[in-house]
Protein backbone atom coordinates (compact mmCIF):
# COMPACT_ATOMS: atom_id res chain seq x y z
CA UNK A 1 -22.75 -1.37 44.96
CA UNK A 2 -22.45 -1.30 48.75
CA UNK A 3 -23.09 -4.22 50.52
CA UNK A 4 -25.65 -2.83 52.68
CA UNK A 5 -27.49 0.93 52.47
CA UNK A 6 -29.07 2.91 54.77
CA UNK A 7 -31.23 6.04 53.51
CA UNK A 8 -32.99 8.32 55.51
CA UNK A 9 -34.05 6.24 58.01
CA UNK A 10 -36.33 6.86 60.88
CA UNK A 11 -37.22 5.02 64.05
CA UNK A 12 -40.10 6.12 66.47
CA UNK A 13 -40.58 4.98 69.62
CA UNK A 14 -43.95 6.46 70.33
CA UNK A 15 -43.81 9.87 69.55
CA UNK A 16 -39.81 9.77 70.38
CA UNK A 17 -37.79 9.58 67.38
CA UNK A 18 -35.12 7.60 68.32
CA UNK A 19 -32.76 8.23 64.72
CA UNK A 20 -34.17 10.78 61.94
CA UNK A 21 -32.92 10.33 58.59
CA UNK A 22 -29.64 8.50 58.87
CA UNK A 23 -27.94 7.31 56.20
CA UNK A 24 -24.98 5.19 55.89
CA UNK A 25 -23.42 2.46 53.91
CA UNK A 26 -21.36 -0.56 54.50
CA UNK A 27 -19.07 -2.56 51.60
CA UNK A 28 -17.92 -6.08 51.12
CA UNK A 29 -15.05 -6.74 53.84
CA UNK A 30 -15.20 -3.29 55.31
CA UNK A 31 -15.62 -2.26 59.18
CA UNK A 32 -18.03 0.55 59.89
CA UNK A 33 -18.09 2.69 63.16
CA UNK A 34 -20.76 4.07 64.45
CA UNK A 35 -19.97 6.22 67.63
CA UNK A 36 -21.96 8.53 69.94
CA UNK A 37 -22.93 9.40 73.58
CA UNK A 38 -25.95 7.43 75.17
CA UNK A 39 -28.85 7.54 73.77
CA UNK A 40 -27.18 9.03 70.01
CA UNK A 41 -29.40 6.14 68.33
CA UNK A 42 -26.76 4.10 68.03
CA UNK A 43 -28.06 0.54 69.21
CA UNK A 44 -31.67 1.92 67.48
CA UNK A 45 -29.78 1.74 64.42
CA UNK A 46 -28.69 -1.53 64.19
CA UNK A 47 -31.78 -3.12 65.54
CA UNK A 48 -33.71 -1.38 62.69
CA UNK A 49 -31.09 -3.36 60.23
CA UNK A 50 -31.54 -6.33 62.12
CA UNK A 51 -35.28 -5.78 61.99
CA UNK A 52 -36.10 -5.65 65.52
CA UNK A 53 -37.92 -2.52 65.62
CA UNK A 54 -39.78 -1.27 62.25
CA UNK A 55 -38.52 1.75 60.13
CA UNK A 56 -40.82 4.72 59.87
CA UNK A 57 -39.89 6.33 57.05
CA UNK A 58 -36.22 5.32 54.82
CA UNK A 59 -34.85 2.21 53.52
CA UNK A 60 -32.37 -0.99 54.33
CA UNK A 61 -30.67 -2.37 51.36
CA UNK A 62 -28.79 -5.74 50.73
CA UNK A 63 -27.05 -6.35 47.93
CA UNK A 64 -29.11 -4.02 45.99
CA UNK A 65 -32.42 -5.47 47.84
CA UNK A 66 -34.81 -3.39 49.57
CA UNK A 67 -35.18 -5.79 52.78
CA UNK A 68 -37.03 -2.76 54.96
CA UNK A 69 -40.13 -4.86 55.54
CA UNK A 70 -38.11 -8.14 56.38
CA UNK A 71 -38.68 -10.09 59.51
CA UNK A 72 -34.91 -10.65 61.26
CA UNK A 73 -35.65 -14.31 60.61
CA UNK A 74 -35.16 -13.44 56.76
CA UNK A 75 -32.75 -11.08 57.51
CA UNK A 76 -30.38 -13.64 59.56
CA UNK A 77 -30.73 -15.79 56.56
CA UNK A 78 -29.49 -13.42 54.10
CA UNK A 79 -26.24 -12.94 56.17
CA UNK A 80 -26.68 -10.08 59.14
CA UNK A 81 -26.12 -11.06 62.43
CA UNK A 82 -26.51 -9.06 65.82
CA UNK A 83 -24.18 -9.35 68.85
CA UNK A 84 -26.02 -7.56 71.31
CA UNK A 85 -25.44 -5.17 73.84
CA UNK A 86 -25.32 -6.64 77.04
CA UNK A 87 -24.31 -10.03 75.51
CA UNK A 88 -28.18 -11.58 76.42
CA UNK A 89 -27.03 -14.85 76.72
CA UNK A 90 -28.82 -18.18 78.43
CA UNK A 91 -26.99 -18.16 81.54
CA UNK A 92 -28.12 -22.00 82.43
CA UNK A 93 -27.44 -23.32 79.42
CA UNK A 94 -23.93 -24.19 78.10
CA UNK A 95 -21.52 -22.69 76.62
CA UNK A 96 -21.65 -24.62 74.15
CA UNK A 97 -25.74 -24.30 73.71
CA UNK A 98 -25.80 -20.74 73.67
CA UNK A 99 -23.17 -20.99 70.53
CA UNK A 100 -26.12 -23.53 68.62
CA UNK A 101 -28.44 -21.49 69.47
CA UNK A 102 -26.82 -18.84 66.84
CA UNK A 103 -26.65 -21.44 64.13
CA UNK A 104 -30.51 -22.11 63.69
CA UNK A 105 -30.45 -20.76 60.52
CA UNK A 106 -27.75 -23.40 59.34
CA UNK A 107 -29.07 -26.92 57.97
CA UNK A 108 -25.54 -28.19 57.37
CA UNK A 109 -23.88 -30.05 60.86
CA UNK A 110 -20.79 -29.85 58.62
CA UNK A 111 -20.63 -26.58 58.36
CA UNK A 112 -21.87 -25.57 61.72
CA UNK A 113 -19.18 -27.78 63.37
CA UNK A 114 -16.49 -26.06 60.95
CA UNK A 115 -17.54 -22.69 62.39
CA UNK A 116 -17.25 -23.91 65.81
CA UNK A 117 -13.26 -24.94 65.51
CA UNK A 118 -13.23 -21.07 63.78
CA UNK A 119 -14.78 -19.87 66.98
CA UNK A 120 -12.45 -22.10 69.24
CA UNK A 121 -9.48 -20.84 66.97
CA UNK A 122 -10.62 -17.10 67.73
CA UNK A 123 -11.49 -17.58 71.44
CA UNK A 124 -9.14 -20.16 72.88
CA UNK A 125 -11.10 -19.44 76.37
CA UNK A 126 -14.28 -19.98 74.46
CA UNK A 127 -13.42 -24.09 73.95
CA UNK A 128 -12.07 -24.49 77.40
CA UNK A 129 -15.05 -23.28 79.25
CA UNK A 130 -17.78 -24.82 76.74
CA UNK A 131 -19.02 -26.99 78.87
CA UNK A 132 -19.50 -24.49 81.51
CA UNK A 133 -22.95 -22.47 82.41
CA UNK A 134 -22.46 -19.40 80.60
CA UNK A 135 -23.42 -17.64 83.87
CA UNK A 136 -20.64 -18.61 85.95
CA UNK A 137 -18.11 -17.17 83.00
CA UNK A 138 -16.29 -13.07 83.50
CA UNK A 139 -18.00 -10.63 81.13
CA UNK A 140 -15.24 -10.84 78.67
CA UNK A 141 -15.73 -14.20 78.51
CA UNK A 142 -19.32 -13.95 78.14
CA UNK A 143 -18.57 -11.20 75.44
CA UNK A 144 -16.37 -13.79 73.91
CA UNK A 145 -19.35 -16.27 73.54
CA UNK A 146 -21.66 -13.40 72.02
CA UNK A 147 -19.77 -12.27 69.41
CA UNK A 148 -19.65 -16.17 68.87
CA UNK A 149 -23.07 -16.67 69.06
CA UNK A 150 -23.44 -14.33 65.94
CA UNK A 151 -20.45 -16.20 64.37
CA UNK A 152 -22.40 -19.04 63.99
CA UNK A 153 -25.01 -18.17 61.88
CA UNK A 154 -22.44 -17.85 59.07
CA UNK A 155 -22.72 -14.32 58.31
CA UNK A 156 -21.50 -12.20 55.89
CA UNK A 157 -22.46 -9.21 58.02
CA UNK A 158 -21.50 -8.77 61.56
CA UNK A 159 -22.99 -6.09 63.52
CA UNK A 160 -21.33 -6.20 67.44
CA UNK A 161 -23.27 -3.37 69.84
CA UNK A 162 -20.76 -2.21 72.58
CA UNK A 163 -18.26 -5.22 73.03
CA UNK A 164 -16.22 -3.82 75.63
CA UNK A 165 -18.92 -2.58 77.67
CA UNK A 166 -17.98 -3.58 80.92
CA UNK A 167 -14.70 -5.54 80.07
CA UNK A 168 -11.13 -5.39 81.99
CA UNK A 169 -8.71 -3.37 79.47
CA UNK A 170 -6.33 -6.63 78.84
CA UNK A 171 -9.56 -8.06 77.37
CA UNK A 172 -10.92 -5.10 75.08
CA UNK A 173 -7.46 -5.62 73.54
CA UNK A 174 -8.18 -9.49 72.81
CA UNK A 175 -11.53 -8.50 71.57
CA UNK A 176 -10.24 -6.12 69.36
CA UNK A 177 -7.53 -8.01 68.03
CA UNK A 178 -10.67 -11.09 67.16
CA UNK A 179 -12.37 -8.50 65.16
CA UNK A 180 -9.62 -7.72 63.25
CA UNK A 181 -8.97 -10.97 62.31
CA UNK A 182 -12.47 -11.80 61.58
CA UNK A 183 -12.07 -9.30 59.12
CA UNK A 184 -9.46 -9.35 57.82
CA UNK A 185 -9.14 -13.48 57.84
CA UNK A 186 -12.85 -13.86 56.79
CA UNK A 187 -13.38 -10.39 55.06
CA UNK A 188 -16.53 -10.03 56.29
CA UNK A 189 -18.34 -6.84 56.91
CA UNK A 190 -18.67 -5.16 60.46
CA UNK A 191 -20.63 -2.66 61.76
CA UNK A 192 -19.19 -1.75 65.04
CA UNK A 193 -21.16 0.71 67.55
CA UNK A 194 -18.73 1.74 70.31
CA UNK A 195 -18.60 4.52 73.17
CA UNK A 196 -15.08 4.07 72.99
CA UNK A 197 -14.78 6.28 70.33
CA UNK A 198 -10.73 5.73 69.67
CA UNK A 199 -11.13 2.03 69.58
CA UNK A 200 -13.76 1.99 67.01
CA UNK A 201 -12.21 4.66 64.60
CA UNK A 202 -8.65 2.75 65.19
CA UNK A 203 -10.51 -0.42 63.51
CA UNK A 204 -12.69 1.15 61.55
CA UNK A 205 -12.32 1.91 57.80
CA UNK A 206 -15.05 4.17 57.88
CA UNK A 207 -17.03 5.69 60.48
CA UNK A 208 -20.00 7.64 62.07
CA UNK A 209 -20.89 10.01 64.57
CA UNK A 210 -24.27 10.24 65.73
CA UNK A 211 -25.84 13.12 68.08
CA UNK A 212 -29.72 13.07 69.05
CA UNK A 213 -30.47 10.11 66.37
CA UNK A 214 -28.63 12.12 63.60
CA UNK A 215 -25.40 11.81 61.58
CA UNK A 216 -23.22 14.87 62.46
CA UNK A 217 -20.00 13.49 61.00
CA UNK A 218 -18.66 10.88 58.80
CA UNK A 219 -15.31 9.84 56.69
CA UNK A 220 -12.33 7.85 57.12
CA UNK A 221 -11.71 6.25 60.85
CA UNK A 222 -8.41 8.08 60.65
CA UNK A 223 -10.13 11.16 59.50
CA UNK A 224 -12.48 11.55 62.13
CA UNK A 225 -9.58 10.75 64.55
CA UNK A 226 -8.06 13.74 63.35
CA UNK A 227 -11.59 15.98 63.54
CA UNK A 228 -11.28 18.35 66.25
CA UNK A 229 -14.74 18.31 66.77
CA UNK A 230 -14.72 14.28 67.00
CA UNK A 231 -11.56 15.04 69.69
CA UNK A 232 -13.56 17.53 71.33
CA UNK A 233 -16.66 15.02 71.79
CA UNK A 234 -15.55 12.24 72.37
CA UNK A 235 -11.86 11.35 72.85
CA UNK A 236 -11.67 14.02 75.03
CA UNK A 237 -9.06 16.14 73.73
């Protein structure tokens, strides 16, 4: 049983459908790509899993439970978490306060201090500049302290929207190399939406294409490296 399932699911904004019967599925320790041009329903997608916009039609599963109707609240405390695109955080608070602010799900100090040294183990730069507004930090930094952010509330799901939007090459790299081993270390699931298309399929194990809110294309991240009409798209080959 996959971890989480997608069926035919629908998103309207107003009389825009935003994604039209997409379907996809994510297992235990596995990293997902989703990829796609602007506006391919990508980020719709994983706020409709996160339950920030409502489903029209189709259904979320987790662990075998239909969680479609679920407030994000619920959702967050069944083990999804959302690094969002644009990274959204409180840019007068701390560092350090923007990473609590992930972890209000989490009644134990014990274990939300262990997942801070994790974090500070990941993102070296992360525990040097807590104290710091997370205004005055580079994006990648600031990317850094999202993915974080979503760290903290002890997930079991990660879903990170576009985390090297915006970032200097040398720090996609250390970005990419912290999902890996949040994987791999952790095993925990990812969903990864990305416009860098060879990134995501390079850490993906599976993966996604999605044109005008619909699935086009999906298999093995290697596979769909190898599709001409993925190279065509969007690696630009």
């Amino acid at each position: 049983m996959p971890m989480l399932e997608v069926r035919d699911l629908t998103v309207r904004y107003g009389a825009l459908e935003a994604i039209r019967n997409v379907g996809f599925s994510v297992d235990a320790g596995e990293i997902v790509a989703l990829i796609g041009s602007n506006g391919a329903g990508k980020s719709t997608t994983l706020r409709a899993v996160m339950g920030l916009v409502p489903a029209a039609t189709g259904s979320i599963s987790l662990d075998g439970k239909d969680i479609t109707t679920l407030n994000s609240a619920v959702r967050v405390r069944g083990g999804i978490a959302l690094s969002p695109e644009g990274r959204r955080l409180f840019g007068r608070m701390t560092v350090l306060d923007n990473l609590l602010t992930g972890a209000y799900a989490v009644s134990s100090r014990t274990v939300r201090q262990q997942t801070l040294e994790e974090i500070y183990d990941l993102f070296p730069r992360v525990r040097e500049r807590r104290r710091q507004l997370a205004g005055s930090l580079s994006g990648g930094e600031q990317q850094m302290v999202a993915i974080g952010r979503a760290l903290m509330a002890n997930p079991r799901l990660l879903m990170l929207d576009e985390p090297s939007l915006g970032i200097a090459p040398k720090v996609v790299g250390e970005i990419a190399h912290a999902i890996e081993r949040i994987n791999q270390e952790k095993r925990m699931s990812i969903i990864l939406v990305e416009q860098n298309a060879r990134l995501a399929l390079r850490l993906s194990h599976n993966a996604y294409a999605l044109e005008h809110g619909e699935v086009v294309r999906s298999g093995r991240g290697d596979e769909l490296l190898a599709d001409p009409f993925v190279q065509k798209a969007y690696l630009g080959i």
